[in-house]
Each structure stands twice: as C-alpha cells, then as structure tokens.
N, C-alpha and C. Protein backbone atom coordinates (compact mmCIF):
# COMPACT_ATOMS: atom_id res chain seq x y z
N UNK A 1 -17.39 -8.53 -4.78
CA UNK A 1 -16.81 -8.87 -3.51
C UNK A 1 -16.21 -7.61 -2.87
N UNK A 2 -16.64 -7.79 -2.16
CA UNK A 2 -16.57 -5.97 -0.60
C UNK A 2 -15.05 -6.47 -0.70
N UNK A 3 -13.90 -5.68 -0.41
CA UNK A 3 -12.31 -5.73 -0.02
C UNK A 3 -12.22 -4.68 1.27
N UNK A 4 -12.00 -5.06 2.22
CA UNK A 4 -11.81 -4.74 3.48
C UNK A 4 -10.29 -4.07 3.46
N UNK A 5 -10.03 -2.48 3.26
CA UNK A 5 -8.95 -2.36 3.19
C UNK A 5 -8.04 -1.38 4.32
N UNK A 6 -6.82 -1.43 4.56
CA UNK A 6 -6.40 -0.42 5.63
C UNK A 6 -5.22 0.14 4.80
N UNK A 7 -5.03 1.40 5.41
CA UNK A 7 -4.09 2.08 4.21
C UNK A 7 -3.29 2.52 5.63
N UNK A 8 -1.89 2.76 5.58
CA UNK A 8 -1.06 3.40 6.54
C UNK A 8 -0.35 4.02 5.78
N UNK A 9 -0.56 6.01 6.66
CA UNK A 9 -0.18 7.11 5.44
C UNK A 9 1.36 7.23 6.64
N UNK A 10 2.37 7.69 6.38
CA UNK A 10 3.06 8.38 6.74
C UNK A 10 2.83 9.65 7.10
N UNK A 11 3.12 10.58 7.99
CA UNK A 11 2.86 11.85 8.46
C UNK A 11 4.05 12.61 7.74
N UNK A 12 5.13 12.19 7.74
CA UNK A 12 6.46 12.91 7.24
C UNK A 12 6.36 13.52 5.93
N UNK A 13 6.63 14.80 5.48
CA UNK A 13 5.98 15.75 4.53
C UNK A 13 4.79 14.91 4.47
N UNK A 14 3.60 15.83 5.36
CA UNK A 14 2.64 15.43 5.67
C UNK A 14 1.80 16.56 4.57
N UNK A 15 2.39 17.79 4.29
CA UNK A 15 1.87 18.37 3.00
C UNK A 15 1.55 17.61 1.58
N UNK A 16 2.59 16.56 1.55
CA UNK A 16 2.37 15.36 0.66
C UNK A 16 1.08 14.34 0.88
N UNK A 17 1.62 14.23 1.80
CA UNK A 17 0.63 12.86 1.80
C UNK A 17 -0.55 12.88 2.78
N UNK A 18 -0.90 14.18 3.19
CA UNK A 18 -2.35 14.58 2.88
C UNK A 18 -3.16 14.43 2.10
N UNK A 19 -2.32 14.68 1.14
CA UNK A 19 -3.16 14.84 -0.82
C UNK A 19 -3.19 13.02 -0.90
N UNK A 20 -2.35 12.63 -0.62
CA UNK A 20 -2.46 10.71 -1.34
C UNK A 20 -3.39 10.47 -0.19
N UNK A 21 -3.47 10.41 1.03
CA UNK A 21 -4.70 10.10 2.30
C UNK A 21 -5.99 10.37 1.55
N UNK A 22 -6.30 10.90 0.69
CA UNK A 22 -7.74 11.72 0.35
C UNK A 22 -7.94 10.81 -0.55
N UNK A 23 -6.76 11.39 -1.52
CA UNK A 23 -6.82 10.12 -2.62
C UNK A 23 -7.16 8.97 -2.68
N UNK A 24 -6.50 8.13 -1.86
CA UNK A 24 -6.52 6.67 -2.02
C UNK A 24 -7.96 6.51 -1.00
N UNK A 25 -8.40 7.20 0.08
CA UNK A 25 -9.93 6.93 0.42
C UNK A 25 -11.00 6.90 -0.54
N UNK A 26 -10.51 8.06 -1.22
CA UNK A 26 -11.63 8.32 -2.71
C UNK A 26 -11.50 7.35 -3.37
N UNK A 27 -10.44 7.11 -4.03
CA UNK A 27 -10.37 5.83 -4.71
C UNK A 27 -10.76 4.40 -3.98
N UNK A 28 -10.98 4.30 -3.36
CA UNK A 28 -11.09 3.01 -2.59
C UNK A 28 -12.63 3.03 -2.38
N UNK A 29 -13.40 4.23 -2.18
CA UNK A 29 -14.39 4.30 -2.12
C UNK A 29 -15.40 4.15 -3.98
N UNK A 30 -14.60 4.78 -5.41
CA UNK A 30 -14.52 4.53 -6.04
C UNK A 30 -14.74 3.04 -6.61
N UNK A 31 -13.87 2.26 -6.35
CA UNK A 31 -13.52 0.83 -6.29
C UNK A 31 -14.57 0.00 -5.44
N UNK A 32 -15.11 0.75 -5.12
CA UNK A 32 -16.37 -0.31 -3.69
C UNK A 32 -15.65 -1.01 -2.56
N UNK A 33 -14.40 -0.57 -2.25
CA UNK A 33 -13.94 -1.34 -1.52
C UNK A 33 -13.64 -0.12 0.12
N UNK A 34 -13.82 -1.18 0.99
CA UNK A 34 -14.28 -0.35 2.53
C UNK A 34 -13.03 -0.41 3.01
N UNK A 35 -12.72 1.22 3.35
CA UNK A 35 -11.75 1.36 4.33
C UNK A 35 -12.40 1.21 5.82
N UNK A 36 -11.40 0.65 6.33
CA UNK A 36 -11.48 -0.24 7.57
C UNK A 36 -10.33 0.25 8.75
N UNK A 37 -9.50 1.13 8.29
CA UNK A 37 -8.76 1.52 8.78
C UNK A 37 -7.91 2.63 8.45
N UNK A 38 -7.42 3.82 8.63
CA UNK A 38 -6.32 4.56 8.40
C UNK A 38 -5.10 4.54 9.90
N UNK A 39 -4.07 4.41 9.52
CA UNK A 39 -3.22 3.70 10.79
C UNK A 39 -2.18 5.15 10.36
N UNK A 40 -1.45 6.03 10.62
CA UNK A 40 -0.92 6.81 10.84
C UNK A 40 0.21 7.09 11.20
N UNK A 41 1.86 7.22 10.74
CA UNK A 41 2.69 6.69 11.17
C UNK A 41 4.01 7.79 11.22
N UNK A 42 4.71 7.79 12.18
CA UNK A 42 5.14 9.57 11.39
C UNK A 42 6.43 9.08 10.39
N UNK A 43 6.54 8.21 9.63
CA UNK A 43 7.41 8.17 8.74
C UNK A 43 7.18 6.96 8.45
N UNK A 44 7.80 6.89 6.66
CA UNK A 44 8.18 5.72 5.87
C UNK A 44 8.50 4.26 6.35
N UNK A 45 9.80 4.95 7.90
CA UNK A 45 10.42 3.81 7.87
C UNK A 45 9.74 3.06 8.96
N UNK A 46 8.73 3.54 9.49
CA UNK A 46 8.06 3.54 11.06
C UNK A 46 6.59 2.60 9.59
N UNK A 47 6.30 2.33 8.91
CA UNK A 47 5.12 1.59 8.35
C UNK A 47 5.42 0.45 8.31
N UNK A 48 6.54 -0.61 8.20
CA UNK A 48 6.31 -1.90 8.16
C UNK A 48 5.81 -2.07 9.91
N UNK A 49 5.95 -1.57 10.74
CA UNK A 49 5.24 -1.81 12.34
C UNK A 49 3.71 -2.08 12.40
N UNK A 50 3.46 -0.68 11.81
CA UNK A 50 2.00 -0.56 11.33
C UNK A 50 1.21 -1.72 10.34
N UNK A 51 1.79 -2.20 9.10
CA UNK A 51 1.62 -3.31 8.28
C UNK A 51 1.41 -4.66 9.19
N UNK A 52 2.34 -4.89 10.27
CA UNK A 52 2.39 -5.95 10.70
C UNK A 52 1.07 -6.25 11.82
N UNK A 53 0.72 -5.28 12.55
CA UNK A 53 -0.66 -5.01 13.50
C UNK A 53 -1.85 -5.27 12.29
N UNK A 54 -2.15 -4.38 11.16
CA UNK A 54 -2.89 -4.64 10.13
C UNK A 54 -3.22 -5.70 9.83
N UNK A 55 -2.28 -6.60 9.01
CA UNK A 55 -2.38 -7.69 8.55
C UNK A 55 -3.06 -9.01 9.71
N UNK A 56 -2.70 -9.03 10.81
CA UNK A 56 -2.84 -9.66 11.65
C UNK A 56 -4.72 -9.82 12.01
N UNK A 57 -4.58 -8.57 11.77
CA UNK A 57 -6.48 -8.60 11.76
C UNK A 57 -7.22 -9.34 10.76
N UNK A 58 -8.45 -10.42 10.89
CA UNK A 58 -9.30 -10.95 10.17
C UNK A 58 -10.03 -9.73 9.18
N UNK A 59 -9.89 -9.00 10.08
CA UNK A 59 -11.02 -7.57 9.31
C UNK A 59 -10.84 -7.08 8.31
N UNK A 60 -9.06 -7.17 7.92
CA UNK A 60 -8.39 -6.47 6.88
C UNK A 60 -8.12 -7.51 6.08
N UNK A 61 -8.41 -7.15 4.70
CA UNK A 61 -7.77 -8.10 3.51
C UNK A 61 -6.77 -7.50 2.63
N UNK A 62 -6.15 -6.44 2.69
CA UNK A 62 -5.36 -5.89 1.87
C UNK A 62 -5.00 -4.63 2.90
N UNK A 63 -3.78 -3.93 2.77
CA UNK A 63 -2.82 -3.20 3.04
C UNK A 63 -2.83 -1.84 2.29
N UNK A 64 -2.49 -0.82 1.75
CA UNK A 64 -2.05 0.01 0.63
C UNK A 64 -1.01 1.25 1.74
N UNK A 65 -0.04 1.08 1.63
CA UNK A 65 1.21 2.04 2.22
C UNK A 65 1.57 2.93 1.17
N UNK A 66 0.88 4.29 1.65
CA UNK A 66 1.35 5.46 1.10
C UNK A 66 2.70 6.52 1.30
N UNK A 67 3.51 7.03 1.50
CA UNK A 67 4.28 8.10 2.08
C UNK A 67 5.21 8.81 0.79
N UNK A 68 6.05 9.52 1.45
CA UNK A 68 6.61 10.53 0.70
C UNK A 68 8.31 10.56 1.16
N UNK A 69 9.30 10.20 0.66
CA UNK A 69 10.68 10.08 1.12
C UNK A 69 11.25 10.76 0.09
N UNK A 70 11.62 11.81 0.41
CA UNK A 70 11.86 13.43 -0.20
C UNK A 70 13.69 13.54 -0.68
N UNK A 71 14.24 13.45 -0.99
CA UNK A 71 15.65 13.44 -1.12
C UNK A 71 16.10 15.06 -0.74
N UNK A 72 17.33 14.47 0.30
CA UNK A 72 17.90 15.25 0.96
C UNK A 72 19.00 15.54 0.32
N UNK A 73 19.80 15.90 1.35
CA UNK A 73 21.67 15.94 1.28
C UNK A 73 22.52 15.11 0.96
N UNK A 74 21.75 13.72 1.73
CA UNK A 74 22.63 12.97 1.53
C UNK A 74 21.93 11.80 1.19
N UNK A 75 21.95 10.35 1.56
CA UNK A 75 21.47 9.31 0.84
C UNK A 75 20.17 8.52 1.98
N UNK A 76 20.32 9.54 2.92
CA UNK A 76 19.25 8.63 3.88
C UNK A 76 18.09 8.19 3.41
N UNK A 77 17.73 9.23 2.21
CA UNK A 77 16.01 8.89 1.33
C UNK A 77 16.06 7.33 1.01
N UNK A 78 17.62 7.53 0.46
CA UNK A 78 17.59 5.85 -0.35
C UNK A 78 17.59 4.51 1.02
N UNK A 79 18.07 4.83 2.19
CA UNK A 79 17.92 3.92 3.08
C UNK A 79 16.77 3.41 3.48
N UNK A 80 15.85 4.74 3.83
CA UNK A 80 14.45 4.59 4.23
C UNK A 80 13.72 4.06 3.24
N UNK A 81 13.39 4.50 1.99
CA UNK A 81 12.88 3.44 0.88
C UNK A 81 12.62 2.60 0.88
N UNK A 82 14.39 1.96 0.68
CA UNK A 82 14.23 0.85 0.46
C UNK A 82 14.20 -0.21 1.74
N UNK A 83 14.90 -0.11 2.67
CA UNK A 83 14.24 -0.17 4.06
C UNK A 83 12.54 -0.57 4.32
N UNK A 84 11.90 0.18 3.55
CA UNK A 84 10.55 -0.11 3.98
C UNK A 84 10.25 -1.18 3.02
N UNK A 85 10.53 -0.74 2.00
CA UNK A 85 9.86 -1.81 1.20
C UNK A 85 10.39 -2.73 1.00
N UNK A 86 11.57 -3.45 1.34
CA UNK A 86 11.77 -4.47 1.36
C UNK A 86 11.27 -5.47 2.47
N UNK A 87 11.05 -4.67 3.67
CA UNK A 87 10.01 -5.28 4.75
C UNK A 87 8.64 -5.37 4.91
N UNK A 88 8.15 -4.25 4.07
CA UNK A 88 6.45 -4.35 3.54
C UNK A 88 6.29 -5.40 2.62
N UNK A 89 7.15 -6.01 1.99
CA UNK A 89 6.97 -6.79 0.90
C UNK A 89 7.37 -7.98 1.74
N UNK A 90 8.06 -8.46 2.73
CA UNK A 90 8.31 -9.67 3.45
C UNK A 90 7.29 -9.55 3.96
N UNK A 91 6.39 -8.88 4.78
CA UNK A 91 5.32 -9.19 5.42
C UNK A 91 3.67 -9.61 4.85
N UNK A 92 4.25 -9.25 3.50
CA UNK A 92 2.48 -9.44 2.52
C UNK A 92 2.89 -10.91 2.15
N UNK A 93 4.06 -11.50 2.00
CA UNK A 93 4.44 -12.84 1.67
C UNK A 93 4.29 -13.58 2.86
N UNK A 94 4.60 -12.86 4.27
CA UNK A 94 4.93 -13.93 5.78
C UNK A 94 3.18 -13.98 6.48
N UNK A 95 2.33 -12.85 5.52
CA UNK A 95 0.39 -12.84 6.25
C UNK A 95 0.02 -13.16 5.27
N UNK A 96 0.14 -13.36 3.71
CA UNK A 96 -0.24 -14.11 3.00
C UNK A 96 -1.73 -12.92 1.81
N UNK A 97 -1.40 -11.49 2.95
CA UNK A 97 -1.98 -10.45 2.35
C UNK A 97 -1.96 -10.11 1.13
N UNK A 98 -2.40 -9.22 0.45
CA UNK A 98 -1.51 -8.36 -0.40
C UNK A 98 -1.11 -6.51 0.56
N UNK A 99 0.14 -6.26 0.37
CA UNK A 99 0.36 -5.20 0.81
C UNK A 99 1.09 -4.05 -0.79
N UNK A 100 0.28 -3.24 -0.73
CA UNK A 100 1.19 -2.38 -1.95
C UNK A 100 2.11 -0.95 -1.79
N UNK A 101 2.62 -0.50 -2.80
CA UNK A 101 3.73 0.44 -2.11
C UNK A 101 3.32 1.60 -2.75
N UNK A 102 2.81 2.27 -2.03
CA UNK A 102 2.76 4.16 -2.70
C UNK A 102 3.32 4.84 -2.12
N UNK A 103 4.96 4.64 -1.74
CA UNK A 103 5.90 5.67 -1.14
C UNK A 103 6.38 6.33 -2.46
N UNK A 104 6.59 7.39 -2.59
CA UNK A 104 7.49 8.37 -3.39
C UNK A 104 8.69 8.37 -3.15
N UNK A 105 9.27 7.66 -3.78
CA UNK A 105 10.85 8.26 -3.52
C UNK A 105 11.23 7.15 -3.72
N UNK A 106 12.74 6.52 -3.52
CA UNK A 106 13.52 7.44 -3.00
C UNK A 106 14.12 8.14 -4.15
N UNK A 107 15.08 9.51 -3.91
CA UNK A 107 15.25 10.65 -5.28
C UNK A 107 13.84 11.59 -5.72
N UNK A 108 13.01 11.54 -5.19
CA UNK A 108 12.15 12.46 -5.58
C UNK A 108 12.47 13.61 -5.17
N UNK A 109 12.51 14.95 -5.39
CA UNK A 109 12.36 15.86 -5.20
C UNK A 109 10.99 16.35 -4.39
N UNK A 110 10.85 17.47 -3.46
CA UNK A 110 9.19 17.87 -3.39
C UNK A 110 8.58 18.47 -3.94
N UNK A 111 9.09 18.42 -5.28
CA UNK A 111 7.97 18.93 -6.61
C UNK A 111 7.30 18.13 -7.05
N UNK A 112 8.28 16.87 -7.02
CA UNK A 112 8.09 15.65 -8.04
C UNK A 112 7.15 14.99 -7.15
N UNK A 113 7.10 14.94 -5.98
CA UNK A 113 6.49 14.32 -4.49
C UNK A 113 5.30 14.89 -4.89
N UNK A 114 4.73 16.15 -4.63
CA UNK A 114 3.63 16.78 -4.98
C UNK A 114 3.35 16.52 -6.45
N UNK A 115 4.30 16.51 -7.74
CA UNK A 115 3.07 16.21 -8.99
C UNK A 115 2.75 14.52 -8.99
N UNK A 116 3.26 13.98 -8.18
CA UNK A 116 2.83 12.48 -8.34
C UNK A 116 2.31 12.02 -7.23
N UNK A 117 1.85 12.34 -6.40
CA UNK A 117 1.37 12.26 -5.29
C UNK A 117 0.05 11.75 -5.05
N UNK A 118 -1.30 12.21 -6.40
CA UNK A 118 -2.74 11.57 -6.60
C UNK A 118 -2.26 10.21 -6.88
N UNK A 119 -1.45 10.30 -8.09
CA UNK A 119 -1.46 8.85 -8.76
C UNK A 119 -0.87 8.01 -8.41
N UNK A 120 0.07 8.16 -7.12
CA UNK A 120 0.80 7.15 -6.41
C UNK A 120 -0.43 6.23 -5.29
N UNK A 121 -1.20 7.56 -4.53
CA UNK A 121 -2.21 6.92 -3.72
C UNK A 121 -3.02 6.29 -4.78
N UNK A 122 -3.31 6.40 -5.39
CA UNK A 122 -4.71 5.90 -7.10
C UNK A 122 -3.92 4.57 -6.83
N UNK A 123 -3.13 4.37 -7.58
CA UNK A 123 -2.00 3.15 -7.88
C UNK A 123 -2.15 2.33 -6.82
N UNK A 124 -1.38 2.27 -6.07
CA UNK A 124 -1.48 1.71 -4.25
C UNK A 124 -2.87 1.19 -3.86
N UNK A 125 -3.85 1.86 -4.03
CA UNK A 125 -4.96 1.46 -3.78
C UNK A 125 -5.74 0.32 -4.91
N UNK A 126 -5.56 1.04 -5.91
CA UNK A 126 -5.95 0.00 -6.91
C UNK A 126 -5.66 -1.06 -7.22
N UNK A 127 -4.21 -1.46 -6.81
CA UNK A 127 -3.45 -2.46 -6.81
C UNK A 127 -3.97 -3.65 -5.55
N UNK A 128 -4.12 -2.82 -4.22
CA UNK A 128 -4.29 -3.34 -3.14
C UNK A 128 -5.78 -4.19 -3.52
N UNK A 129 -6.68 -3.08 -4.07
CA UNK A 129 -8.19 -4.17 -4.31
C UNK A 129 -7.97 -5.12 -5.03
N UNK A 130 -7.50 -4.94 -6.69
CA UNK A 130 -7.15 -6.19 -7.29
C UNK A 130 -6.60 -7.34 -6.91
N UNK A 131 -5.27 -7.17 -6.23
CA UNK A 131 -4.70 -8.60 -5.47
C UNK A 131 -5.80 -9.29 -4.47
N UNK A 132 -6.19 -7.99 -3.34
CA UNK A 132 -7.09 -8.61 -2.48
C UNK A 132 -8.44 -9.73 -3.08
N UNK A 133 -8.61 -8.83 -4.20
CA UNK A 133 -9.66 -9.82 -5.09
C UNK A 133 -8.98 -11.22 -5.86
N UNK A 134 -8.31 -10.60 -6.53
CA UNK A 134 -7.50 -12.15 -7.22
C UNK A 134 -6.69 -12.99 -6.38
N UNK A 135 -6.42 -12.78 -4.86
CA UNK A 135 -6.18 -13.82 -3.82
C UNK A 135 -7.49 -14.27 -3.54
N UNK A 136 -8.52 -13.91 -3.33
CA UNK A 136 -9.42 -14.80 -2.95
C UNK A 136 -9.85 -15.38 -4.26
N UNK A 137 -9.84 -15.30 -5.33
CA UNK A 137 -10.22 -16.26 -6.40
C UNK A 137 -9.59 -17.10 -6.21
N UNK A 138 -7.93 -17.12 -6.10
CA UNK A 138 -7.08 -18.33 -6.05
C UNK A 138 -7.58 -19.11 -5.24
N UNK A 139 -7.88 -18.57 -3.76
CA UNK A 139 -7.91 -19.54 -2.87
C UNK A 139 -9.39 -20.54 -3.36
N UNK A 140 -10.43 -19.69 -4.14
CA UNK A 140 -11.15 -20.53 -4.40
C UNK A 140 -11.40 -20.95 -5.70
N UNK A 141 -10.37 -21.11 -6.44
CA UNK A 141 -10.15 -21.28 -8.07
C UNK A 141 -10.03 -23.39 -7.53
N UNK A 142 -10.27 -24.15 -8.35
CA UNK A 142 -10.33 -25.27 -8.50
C UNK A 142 -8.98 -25.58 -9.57
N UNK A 143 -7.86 -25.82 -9.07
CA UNK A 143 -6.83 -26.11 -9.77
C UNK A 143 -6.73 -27.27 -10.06
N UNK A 144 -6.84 -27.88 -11.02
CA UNK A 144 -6.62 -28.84 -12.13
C UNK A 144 -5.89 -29.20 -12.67
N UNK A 145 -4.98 -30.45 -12.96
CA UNK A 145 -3.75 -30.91 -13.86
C UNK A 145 -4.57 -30.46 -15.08
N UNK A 146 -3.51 -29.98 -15.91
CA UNK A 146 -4.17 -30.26 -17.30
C UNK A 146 -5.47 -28.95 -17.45
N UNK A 147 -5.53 -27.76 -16.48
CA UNK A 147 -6.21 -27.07 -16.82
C UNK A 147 -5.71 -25.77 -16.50
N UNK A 148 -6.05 -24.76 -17.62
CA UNK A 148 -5.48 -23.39 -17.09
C UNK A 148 -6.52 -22.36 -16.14
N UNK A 149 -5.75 -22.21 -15.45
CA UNK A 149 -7.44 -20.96 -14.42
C UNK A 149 -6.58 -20.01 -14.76
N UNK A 150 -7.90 -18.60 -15.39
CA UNK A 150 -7.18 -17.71 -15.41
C UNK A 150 -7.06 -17.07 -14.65
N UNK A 151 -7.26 -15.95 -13.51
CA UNK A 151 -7.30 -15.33 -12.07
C UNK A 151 -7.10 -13.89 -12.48
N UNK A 152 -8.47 -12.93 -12.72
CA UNK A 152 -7.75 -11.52 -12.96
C UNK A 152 -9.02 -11.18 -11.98
C-alpha cells in the first residue's frame, strides 16, 4: 500500500535540517512511500499551521515534522518544543492522521542537532509510513468480540 506522505521541514538552523529534508525524502522514497508534499516553514513553532493545511487534504495520509530547536541562553528552546508538539500531536488526534515528531531539541546543542539529525528525519519518516499503514488496516481490520486483530 502506496502512503501518500507530506513532511514540513522548518527553515530555522536550516544548516540542520537541510540534512533531515534529504533524509527523510530518501527514506520515504526507500519505504515506497510518495512524497506529496514538502511545506516549508521558517520555524518549529510556525509547523503546527502547516500540519493543519496538510492534514486537511484527501491526498495526504500521514504528516512527518522535522526541525531543529537549538538551545540558547535562555529557555525559549524548551517553549518552542514543546509548544509544537503538543499541538502537532492534538491535530493527528483532531484529522485522525498520523503526524510524527523529528524536531531536535529541546536542549540540544548544534553539535548534537547535526550528529542526530539523519536519524531523527529516518525516525519521523518511518514512523509516519507505519502508522499511515496500520491506520488503514484498523479502519479495515474486522473487529470481533472474542477476537484478537493484530495490526502491525
């Protein structure tokens, strides 16, 4: 089953997440599953906007949100974070999507941003096909009293 996917990278340390943009296309291309979209956003906290246009489309069956939230001076990394992802994650529950999280941070350093940066986009993406796939089994799994479906 083809997975129709859209990924929205953050631009913000865009030296970062250049490298996860490549990534997670490769991987997705890897996976057999069609990107359908790259949506572009200049920051972390600016992607649940983007998620919400996405999801809304028939075209898209899965989400994968990449970015990079770099720790500063002070604690704003931890606002934006978690900020996003607590609203990327209300919106894969309120479209019924799957949406996944490959932001870095918050507390990363931009060392740590750059050595984890393949395997965050890898992750994110891989995650995004699997759900997208094991939601449509559910929806067409035959649930039964008295029977277990397994769904992977």
């Amino acid at each position: 089953m083809r997975v129709r996917l859209a990924i929205v990278v953050s631009e913000f340390n865009y030296d970062i997440t250049r490298i996860m943009e490549e990534k997670a296309v490769s991987h997705a291309k890897f996976l057999g599953a069609e990107v359908v979209a790259i949506y572009r956003v200049p920051g972390s906290f600016d992607a649940p906007f983007a998620v919400a246009q996405l999801l809304s489309r028939d075209t898209v069956d899965a989400v994968a949100v990449i970015g990079a939230v770099v720790q500063g001076e002070t604690k704003h990394d931890e606002v934006v974070a978690h900020q996003a992802a607590r609203k990327i994650l209300d919106l894969a529950i309120q479209y019924g999507k799957p949406v996944t999280l490959g932001i870095i941070g918050p507390g990363a350093t931009r060392m740590q941003a750059l050595e984890r940066a393949e395997e965050y986009a890898r992750r994110a993406v891989e995650a995004a096909v699997k759900m997208a796939r094991r939601s449509r089994k559910a929806a067409e799994a035959a649930l039964e009293e008295g029977r277990t479906v397994v769904i992977e």
